[in-house]
C-alpha atoms as a PDB file:
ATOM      1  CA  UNK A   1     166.071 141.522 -69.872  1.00  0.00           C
ATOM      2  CA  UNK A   2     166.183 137.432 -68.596  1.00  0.00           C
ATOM      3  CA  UNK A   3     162.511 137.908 -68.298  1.00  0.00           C
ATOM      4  CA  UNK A   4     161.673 138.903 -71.732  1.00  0.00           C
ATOM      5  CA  UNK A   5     163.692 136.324 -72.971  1.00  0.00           C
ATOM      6  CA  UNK A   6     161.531 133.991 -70.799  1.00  0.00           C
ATOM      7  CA  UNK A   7     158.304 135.450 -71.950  1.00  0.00           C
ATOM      8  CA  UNK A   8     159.751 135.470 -75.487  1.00  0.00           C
ATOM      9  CA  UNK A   9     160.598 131.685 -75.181  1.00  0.00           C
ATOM     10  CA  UNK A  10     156.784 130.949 -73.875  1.00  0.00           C
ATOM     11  CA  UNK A  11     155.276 133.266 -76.691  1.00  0.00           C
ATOM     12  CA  UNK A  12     157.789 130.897 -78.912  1.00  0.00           C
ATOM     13  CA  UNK A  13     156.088 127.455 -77.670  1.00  0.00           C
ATOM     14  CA  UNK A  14     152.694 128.897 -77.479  1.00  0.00           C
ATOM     15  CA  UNK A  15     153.111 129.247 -81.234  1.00  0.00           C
ATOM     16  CA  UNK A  16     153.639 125.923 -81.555  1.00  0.00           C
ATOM     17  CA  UNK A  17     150.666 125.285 -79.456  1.00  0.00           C
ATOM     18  CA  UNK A  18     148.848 127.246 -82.494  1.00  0.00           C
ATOM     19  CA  UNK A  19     149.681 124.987 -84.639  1.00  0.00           C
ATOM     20  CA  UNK A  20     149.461 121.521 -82.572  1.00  0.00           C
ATOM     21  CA  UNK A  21     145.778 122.613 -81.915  1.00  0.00           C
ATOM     22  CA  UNK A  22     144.666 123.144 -85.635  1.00  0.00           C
ATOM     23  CA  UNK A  23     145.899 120.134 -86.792  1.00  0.00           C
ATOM     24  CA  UNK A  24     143.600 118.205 -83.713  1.00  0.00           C
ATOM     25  CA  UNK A  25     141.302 120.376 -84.746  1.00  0.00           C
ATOM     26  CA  UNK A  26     140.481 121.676 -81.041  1.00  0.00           C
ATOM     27  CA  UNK A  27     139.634 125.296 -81.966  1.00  0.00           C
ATOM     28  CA  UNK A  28     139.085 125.737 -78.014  1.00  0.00           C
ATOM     29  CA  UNK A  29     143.126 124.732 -77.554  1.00  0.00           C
ATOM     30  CA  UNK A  30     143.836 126.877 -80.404  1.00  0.00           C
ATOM     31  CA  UNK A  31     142.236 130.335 -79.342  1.00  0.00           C
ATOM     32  CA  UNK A  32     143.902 129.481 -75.943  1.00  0.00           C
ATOM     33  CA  UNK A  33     147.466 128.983 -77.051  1.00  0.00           C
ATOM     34  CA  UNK A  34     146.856 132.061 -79.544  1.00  0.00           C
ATOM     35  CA  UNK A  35     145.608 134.430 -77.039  1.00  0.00           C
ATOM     36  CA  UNK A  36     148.663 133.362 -74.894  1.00  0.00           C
ATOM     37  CA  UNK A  37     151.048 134.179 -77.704  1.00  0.00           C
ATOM     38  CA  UNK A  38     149.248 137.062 -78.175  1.00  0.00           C
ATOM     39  CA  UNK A  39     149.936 138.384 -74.488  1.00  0.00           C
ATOM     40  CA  UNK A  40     153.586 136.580 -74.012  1.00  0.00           C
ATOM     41  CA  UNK A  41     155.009 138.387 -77.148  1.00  0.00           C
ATOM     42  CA  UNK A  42     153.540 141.178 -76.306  1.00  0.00           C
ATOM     43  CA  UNK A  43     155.155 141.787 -73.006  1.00  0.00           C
ATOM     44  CA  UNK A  44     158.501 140.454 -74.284  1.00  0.00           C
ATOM     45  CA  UNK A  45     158.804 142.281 -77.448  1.00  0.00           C
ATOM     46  CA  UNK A  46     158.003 145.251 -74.793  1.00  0.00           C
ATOM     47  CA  UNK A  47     159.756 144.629 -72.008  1.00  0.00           C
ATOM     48  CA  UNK A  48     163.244 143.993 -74.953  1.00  0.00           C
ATOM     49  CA  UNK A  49     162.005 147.304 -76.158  1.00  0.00           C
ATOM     50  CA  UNK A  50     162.321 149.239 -72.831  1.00  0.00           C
ATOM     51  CA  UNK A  51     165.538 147.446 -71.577  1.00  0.00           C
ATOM     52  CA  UNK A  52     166.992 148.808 -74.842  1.00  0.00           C
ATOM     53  CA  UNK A  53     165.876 151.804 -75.304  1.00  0.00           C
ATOM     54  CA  UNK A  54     166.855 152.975 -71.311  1.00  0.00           C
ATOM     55  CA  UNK A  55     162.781 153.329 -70.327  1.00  0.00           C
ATOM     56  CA  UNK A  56     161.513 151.783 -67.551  1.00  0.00           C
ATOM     57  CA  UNK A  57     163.164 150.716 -64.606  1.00  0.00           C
END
């Protein structure tokens, strides 16, 4: 559970990465932060998922 709230809290500042990046206008910076939101909220919304739904270890 602590780690998907980690995760969830990197996917969180990765979106605000997103947005940083478009307003510099570094598309580069922006496809990197979104593909790491992309694969932080991922595995937290998951990893939530299976602590609650008894799954998993």
């Amino acid at each position: 559970m602590v780690l998907g709230i980690i995760t969830l809290l990197v996917a969180i500042l990765s979106g605000f990465g997103i947005l940083r990046e478009f307003r510099r206008k570094n598309l580069f910076g922006a496809a990197f932060a979104f593909l790491s939101f992309a694969v932080f909220g991922w595995f937290s919304v998951m990893t939530i998922l299976s602590s609650f739904t008894g799954t998993g270890a």
